[in-house]
N, C-alpha and C. Protein backbone atom coordinates (compact mmCIF):
# COMPACT_ATOMS: atom_id res chain seq x y z
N UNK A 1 -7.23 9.53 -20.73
CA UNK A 1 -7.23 10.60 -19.75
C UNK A 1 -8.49 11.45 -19.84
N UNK A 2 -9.49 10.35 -20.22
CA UNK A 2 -10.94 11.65 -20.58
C UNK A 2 -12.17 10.70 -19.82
N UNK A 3 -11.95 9.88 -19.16
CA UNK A 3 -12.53 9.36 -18.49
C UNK A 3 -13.37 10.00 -16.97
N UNK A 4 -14.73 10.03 -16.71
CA UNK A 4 -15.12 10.76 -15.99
C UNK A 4 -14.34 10.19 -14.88
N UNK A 5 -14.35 11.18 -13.91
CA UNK A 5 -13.73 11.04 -12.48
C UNK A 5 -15.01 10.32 -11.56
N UNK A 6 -14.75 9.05 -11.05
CA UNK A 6 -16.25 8.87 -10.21
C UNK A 6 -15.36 8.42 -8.61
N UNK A 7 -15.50 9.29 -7.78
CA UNK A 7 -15.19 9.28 -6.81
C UNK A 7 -15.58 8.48 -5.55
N UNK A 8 -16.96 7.81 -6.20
CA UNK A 8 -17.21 6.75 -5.00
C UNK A 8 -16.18 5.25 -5.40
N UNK A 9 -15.88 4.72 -6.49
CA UNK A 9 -15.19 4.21 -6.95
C UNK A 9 -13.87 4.31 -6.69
N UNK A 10 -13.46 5.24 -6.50
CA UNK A 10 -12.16 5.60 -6.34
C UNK A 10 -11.41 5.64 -4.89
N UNK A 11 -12.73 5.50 -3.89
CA UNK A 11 -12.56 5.37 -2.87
C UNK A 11 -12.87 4.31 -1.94
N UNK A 12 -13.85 3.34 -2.97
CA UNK A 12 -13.44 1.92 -2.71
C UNK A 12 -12.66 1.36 -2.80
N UNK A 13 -11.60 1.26 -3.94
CA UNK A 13 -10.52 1.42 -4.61
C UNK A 13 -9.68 1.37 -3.78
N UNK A 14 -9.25 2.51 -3.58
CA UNK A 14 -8.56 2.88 -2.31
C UNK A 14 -8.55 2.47 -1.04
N UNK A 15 -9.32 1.96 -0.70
CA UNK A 15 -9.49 1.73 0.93
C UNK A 15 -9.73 0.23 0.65
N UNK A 16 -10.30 -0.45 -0.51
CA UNK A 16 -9.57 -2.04 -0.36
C UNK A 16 -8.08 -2.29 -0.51
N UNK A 17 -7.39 -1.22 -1.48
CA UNK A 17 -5.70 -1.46 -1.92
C UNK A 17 -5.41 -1.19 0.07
N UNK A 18 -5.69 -0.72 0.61
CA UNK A 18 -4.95 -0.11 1.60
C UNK A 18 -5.32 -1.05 2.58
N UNK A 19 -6.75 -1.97 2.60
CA UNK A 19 -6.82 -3.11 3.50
C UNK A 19 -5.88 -4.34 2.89
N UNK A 20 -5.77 -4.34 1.99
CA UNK A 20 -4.90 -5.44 1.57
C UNK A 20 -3.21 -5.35 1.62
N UNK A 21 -2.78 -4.52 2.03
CA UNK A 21 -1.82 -3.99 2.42
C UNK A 21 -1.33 -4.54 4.06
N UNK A 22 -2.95 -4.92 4.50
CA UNK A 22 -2.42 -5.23 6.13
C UNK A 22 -2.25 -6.60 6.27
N UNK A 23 -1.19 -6.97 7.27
CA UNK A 23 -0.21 -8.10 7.25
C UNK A 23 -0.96 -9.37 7.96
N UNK A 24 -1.94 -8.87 9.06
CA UNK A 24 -3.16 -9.24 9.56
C UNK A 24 -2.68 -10.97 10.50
N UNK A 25 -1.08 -10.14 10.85
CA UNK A 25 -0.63 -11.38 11.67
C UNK A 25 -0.80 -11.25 13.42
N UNK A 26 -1.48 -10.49 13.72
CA UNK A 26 -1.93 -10.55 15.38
C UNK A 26 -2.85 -11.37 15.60
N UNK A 27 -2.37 -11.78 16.98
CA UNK A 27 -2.87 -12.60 17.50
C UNK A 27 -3.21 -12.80 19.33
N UNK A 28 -3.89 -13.26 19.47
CA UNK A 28 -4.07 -13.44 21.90
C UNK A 28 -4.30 -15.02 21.65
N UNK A 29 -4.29 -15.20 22.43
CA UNK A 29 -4.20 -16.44 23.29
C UNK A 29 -6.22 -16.55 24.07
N UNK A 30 -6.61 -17.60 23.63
CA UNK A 30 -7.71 -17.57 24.58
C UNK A 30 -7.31 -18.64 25.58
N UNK A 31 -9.03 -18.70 26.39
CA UNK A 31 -8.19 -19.80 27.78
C UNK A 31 -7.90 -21.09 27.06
N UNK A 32 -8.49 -21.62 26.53
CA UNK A 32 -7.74 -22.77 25.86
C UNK A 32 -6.45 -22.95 25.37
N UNK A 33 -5.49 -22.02 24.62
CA UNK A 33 -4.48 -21.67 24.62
C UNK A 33 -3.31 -21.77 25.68
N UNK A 34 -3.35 -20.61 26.65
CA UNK A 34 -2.97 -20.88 27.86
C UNK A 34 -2.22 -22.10 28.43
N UNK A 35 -1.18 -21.48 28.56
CA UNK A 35 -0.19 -23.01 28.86
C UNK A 35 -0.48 -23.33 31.07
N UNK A 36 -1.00 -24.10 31.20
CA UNK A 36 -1.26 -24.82 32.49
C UNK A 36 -2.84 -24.63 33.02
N UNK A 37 -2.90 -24.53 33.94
CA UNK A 37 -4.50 -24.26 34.80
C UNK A 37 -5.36 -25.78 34.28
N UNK A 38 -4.81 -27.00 34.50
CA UNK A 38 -5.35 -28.20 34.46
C UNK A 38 -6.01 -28.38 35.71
N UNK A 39 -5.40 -27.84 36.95
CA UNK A 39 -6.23 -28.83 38.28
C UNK A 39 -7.19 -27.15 39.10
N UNK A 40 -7.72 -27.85 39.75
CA UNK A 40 -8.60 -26.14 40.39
C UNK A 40 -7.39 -25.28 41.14
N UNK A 41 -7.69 -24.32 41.00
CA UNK A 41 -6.75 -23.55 41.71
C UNK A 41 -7.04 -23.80 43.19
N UNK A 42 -8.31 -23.76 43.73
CA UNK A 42 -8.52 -24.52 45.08
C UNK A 42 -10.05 -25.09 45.10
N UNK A 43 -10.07 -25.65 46.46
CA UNK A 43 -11.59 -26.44 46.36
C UNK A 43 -12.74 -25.86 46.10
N UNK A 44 -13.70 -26.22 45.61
CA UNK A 44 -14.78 -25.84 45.42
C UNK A 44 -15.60 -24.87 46.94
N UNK A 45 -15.79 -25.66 47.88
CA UNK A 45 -16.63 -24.80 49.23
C UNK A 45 -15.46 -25.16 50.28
N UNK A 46 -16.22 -24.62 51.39
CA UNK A 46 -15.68 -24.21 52.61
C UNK A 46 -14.37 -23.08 52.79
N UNK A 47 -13.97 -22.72 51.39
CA UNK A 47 -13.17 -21.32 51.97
C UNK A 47 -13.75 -20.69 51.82
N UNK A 48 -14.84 -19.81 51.56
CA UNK A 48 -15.46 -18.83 51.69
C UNK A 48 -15.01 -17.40 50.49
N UNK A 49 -14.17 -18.15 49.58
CA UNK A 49 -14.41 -17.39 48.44
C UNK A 49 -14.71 -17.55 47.41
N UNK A 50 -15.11 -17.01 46.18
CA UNK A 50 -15.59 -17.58 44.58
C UNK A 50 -15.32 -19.17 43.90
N UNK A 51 -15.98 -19.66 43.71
CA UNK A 51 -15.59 -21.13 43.36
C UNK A 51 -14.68 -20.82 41.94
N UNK A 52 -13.72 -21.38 41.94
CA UNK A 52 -13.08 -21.19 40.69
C UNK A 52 -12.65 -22.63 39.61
N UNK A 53 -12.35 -22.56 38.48
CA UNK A 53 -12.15 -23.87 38.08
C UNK A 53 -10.83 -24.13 37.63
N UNK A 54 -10.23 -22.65 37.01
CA UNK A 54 -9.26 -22.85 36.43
C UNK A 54 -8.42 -21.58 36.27
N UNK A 55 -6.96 -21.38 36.56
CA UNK A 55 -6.35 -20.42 36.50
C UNK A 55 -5.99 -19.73 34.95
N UNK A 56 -6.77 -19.96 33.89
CA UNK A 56 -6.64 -19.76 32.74
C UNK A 56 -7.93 -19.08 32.54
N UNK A 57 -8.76 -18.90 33.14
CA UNK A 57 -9.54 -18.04 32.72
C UNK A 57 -9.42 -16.68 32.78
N UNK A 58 -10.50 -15.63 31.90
CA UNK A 58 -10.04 -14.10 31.92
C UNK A 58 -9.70 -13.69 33.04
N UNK A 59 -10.85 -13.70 33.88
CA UNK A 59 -10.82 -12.68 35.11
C UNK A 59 -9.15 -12.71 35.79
N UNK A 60 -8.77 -13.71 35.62
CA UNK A 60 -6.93 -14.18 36.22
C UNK A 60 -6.21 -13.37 35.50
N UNK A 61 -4.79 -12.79 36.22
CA UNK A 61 -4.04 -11.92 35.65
C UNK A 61 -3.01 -13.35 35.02
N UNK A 62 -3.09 -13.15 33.90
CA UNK A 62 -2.25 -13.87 32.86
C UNK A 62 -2.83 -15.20 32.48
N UNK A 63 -4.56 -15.09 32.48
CA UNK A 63 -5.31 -15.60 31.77
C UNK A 63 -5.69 -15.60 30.47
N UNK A 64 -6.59 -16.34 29.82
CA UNK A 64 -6.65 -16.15 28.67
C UNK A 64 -7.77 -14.71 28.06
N UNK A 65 -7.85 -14.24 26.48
CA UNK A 65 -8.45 -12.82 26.06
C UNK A 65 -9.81 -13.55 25.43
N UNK A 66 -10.49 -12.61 25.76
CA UNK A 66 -12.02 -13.28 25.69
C UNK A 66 -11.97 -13.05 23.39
N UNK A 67 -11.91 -12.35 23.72
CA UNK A 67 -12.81 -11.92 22.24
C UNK A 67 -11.69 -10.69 21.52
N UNK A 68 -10.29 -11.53 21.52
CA UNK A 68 -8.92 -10.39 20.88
C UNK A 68 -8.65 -11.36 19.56
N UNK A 69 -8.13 -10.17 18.90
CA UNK A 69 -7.82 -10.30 17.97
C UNK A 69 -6.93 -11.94 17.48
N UNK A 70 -7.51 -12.46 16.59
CA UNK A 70 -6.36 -13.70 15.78
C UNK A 70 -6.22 -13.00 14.34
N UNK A 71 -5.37 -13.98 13.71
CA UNK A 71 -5.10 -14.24 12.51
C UNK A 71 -6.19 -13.86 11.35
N UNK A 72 -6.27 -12.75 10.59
CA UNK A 72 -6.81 -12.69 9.42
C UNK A 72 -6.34 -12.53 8.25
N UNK A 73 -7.00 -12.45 7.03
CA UNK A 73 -7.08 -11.89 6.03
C UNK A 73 -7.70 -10.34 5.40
N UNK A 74 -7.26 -8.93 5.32
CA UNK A 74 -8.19 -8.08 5.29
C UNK A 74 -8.84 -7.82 3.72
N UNK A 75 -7.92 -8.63 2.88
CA UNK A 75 -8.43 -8.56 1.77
C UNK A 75 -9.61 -8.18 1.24
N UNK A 76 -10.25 -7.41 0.40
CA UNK A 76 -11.46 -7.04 -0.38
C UNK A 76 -11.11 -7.56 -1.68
N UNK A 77 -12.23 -8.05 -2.12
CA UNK A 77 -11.88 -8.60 -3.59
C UNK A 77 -12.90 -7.63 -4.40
N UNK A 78 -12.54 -7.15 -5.52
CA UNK A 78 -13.19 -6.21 -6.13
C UNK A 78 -13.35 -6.73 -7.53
N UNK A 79 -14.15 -6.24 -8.07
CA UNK A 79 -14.52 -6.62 -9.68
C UNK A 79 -13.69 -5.90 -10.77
N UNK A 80 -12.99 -6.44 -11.85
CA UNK A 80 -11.95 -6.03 -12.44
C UNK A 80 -12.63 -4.89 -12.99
N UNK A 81 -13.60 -4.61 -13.70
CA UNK A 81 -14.22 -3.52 -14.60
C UNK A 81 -13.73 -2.48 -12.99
N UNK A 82 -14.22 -2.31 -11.69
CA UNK A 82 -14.25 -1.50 -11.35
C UNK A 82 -12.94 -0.86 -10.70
N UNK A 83 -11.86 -1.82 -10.79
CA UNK A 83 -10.49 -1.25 -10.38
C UNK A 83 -10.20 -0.75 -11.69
N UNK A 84 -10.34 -1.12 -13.05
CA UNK A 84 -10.61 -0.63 -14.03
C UNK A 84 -10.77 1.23 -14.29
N UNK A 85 -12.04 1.24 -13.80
CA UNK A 85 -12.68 2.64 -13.48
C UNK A 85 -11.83 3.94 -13.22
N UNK A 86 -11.61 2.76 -11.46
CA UNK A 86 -11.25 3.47 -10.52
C UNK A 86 -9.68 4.38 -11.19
N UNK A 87 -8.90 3.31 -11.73
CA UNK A 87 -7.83 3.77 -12.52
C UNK A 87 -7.18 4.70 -13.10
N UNK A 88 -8.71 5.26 -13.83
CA UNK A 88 -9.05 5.95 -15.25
C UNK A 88 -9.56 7.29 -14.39
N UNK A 89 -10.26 7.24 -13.57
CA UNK A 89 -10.47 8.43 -12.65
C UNK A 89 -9.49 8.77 -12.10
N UNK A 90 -8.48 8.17 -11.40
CA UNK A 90 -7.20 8.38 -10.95
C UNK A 90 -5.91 9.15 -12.10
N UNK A 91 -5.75 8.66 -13.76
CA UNK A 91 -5.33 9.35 -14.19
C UNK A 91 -6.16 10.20 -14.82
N UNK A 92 -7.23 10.76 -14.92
CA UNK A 92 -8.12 11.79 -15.29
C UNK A 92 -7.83 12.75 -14.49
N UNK A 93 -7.70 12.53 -13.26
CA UNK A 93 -7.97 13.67 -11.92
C UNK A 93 -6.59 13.99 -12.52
N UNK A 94 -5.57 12.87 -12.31
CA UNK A 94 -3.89 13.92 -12.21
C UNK A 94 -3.98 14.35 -13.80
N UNK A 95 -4.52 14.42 -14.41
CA UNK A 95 -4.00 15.25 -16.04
C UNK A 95 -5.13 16.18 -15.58
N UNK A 96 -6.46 16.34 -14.82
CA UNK A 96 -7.05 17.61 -14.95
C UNK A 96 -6.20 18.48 -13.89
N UNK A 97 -5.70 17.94 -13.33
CA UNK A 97 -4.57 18.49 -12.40
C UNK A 97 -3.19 19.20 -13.05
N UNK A 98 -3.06 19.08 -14.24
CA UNK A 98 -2.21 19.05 -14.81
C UNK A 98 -0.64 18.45 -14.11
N UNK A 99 -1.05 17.45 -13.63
CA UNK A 99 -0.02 16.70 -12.92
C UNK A 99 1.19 15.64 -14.24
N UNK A 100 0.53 15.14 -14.71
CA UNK A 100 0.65 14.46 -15.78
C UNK A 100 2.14 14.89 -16.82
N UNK A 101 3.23 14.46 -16.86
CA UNK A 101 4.31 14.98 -18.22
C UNK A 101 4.63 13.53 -18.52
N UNK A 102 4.36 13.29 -20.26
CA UNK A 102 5.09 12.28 -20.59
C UNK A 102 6.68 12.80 -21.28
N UNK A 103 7.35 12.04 -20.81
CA UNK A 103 8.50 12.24 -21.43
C UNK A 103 9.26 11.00 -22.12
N UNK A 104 9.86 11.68 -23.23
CA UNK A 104 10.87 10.56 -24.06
C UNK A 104 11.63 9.52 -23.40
N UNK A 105 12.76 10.24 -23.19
CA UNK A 105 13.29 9.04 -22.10
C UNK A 105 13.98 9.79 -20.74
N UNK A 106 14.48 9.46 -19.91
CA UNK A 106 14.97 9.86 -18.62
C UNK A 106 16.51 9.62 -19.04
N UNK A 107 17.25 9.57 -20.08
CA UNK A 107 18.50 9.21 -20.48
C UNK A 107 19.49 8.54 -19.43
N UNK A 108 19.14 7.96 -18.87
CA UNK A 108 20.10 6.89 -17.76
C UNK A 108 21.01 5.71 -18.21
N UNK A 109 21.74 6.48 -19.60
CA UNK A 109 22.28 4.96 -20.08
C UNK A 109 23.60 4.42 -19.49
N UNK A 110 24.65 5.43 -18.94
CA UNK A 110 25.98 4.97 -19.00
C UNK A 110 26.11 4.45 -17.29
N UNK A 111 25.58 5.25 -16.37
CA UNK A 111 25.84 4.61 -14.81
C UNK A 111 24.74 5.48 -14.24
N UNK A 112 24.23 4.62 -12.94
CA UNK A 112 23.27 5.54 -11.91
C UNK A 112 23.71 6.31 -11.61
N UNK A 113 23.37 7.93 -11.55
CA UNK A 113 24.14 9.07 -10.87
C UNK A 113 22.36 9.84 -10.79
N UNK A 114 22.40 10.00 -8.99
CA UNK A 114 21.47 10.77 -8.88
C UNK A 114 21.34 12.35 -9.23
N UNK A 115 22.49 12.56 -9.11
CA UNK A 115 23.11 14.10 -9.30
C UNK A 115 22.16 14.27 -10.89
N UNK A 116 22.16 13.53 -11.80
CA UNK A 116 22.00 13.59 -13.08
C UNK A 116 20.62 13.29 -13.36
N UNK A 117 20.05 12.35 -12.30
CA UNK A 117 18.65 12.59 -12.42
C UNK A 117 17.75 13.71 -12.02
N UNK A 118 18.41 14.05 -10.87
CA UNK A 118 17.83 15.55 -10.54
C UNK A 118 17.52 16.55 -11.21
N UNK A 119 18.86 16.65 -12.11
CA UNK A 119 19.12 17.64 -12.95
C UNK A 119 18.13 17.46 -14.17
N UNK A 120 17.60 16.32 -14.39
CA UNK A 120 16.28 16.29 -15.91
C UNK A 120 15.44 16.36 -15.09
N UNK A 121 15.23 16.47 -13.17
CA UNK A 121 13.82 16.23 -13.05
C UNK A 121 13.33 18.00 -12.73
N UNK A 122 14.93 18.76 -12.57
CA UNK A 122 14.66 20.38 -12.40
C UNK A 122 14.58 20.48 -13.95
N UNK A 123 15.36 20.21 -15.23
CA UNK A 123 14.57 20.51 -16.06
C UNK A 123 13.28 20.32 -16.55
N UNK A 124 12.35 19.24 -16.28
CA UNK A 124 11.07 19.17 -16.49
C UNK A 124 10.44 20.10 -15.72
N UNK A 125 10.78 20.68 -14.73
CA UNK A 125 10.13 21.48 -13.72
C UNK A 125 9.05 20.84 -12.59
N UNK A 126 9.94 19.29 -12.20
CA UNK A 126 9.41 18.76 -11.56
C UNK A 126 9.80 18.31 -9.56
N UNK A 127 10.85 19.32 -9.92
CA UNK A 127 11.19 20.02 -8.40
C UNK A 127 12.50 18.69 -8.25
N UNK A 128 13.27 19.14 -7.07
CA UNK A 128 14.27 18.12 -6.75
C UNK A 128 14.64 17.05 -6.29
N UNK A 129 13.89 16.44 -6.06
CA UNK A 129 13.20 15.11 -5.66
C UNK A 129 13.03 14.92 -4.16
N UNK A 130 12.93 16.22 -4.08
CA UNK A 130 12.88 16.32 -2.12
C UNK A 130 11.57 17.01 -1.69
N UNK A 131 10.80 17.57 -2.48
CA UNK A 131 9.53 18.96 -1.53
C UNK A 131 8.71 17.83 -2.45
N UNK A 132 8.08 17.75 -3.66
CA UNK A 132 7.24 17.26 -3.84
C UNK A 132 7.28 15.45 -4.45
N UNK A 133 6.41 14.98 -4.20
CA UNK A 133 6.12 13.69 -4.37
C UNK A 133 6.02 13.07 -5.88
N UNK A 134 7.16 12.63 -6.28
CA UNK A 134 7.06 11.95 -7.69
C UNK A 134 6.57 10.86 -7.95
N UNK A 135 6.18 10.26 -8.98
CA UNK A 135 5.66 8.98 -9.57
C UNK A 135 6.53 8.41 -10.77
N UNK A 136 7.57 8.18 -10.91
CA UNK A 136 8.04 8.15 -12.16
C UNK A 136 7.82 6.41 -12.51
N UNK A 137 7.27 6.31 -13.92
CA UNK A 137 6.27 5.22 -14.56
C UNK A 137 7.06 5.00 -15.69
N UNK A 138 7.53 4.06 -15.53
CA UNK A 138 8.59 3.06 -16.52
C UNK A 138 8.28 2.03 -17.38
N UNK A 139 8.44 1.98 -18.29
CA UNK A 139 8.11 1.11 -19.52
C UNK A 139 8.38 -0.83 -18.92
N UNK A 140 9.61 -0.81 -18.51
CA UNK A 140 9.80 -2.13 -18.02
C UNK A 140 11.21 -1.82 -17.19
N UNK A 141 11.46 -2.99 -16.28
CA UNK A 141 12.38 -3.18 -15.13
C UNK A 141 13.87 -1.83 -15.94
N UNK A 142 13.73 -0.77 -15.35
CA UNK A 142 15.30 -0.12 -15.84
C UNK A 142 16.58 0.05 -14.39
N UNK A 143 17.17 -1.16 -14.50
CA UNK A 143 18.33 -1.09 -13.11
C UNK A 143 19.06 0.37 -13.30
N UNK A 144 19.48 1.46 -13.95
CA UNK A 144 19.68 2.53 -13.75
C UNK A 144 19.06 3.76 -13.28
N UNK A 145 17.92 3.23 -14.16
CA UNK A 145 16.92 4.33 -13.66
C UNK A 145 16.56 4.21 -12.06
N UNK A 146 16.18 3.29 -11.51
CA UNK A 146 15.97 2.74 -10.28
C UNK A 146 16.53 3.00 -9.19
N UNK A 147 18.22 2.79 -9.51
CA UNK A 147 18.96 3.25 -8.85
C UNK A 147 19.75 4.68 -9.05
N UNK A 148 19.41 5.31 -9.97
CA UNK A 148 19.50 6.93 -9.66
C UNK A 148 18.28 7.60 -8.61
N UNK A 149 16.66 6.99 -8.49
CA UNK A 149 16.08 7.93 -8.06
C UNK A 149 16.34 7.41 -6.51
N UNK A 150 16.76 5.73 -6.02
CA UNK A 150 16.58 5.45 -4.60
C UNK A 150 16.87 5.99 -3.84
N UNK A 151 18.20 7.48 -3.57
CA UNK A 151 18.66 8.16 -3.07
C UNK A 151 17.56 9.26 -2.58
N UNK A 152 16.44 9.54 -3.57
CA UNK A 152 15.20 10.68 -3.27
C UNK A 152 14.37 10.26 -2.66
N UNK A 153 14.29 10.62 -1.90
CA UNK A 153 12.87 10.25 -0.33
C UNK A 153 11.67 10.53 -1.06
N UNK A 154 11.35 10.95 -2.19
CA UNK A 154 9.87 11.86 -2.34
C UNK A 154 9.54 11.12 -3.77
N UNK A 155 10.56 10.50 -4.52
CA UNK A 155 10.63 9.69 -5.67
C UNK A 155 10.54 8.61 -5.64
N UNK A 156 9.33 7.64 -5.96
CA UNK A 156 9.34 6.17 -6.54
C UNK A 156 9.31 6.14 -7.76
N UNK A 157 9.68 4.55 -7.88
CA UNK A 157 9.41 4.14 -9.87
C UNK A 157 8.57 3.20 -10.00
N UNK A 158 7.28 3.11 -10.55
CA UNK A 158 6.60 1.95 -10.72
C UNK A 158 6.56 1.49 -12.25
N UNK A 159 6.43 0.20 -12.55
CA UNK A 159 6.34 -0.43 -13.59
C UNK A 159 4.82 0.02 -14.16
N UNK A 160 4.91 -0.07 -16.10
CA UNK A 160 3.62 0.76 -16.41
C UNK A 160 2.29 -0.73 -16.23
N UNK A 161 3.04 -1.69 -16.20
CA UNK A 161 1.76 -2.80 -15.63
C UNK A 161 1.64 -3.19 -14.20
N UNK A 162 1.87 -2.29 -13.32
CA UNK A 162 2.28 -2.34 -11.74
C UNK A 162 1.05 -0.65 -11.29
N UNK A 163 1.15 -0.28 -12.37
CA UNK A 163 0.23 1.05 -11.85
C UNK A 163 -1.03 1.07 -11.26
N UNK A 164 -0.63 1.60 -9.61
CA UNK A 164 -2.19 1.44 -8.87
C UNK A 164 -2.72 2.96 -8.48
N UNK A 165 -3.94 3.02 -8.01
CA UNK A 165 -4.50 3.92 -7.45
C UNK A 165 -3.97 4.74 -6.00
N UNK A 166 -3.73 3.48 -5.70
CA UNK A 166 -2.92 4.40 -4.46
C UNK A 166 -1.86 5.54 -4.43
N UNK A 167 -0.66 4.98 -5.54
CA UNK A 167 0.68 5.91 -5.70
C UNK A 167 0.04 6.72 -6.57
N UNK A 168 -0.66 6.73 -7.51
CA UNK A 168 -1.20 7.47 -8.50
C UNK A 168 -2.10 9.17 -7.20
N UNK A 169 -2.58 8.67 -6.55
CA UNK A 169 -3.50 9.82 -5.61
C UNK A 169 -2.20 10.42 -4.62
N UNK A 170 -1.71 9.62 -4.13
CA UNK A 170 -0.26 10.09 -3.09
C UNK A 170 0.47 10.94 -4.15
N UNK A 171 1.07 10.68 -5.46
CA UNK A 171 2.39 11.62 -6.17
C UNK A 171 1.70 12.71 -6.36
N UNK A 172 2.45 13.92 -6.32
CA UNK A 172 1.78 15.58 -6.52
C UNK A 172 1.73 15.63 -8.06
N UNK A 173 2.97 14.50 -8.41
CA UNK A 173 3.52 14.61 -9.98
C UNK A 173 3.43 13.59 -10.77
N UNK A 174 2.95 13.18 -12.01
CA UNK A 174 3.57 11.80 -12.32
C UNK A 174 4.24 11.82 -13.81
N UNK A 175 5.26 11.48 -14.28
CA UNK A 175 6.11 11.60 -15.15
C UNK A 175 6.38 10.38 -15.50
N UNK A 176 5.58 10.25 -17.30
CA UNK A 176 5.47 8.38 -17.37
C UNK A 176 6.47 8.98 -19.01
N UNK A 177 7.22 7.99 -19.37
CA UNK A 177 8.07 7.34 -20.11
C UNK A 177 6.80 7.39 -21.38
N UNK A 178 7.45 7.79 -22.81
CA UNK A 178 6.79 7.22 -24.15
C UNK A 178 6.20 5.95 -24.32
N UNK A 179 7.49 5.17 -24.11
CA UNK A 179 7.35 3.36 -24.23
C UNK A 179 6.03 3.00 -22.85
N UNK A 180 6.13 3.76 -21.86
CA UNK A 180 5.10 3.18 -20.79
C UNK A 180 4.00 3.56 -20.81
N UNK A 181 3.82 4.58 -22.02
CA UNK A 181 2.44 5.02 -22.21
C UNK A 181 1.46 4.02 -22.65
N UNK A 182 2.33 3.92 -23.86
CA UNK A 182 1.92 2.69 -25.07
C UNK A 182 2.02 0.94 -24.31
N UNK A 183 2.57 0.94 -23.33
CA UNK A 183 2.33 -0.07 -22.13
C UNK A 183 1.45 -0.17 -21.44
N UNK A 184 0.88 1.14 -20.74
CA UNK A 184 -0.27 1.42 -20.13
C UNK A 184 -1.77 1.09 -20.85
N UNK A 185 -1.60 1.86 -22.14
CA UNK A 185 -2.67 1.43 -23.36
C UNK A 185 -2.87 -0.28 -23.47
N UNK A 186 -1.92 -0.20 -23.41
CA UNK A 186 -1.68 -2.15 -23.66
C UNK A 186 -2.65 -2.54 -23.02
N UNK A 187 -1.94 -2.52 -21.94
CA UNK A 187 -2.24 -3.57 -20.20
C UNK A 187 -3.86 -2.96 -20.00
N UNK A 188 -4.37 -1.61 -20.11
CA UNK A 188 -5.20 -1.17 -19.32
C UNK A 188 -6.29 -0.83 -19.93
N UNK A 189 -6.73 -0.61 -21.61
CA UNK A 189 -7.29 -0.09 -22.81
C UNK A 189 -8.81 -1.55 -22.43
């Protein structure tokens, strides 16, 4: 958490996680596409209007799209050192923010009850899981924990080897687990 903050990084970062995010399944039809317009729509001369060849072209209403969108990929591929970086600036900023509480455990052992998560997230003084935006960062897969916070609109849980830049800049708060610290160190050191 002592890592300089470098903000051009962080905003590459960011804006490739967020192109890669897009599903990049649109698509038009060009005239080739276009189902019919095999024979001329009419003869070449003597009517006295535009010679035409084929009812699939643009200018025709329910012709084909010159230059629309197909099928991509928006992916950016980035260099590991610098999602790396970007990371480390991301939790630098939220601990100079004093955003940052690690805590022991979230005690969720006997059944999901949101009522009960609330209640450790007003004792941390991390509001009710409704006005501000949580991050809560988990050591590994916890089916209780998970399903106490799904009920809070403003609360996600990410895994501590799942941690990106994006949720990290979006949460106002982030509240990581002992065990996911020493996970984070792991995966990310």
């Amino acid at each position: 958490f002592a890592a300089p903050v470098n903000a051009a990084v962080l905003h590459q970062v960011v804006t490739a996680q967020l192109a890669g995010r897009r599903i990049g399944t649109h698509d038009t039809k060009t005239r080739g596409e276009i189902r019919g317009g095999g024979k001329k729509p009419y003869r070449q001369k003597g009517t006295g209007r535009a010679r035409q060849g084929s009812r699939t072209a643009p200018h025709y209403r329910g012709g084909g799209v010159v230059f629309g969108p197909h099928p991509r990929s928006y992916e950016q591929r980035l260099p590991k050192k610098m999602r790396r970086i970007a990371l480390r600036s991301a939790l630098t900023a939220k601990f100079g923010d004093d955003a940052i509480r690690v805590v022991d455990r979230f005690g969720m052992d006997e059944e999901p009850r949101t009522k009960a998560f609330v209640a450790v997230l007003e004792a941390l003084g991390a509001g009710d899981g409704h006005g501000r935006r949580l991050l809560v960062v988990a050591p590994a897969k916890d089916e209780l924990l998970g399903r106490s916070a799904a009920n809070l609109p403003s609360v996600s849980v990410i895994l501590a080897d799942s941690l990106n830049v994006v949720d990290l800049r979006n949460a106002d708060a982030v509240l990581i687990e002992q065990p996911a610290l020493a996970r984070m160190e792991e995966v990310y050191a």
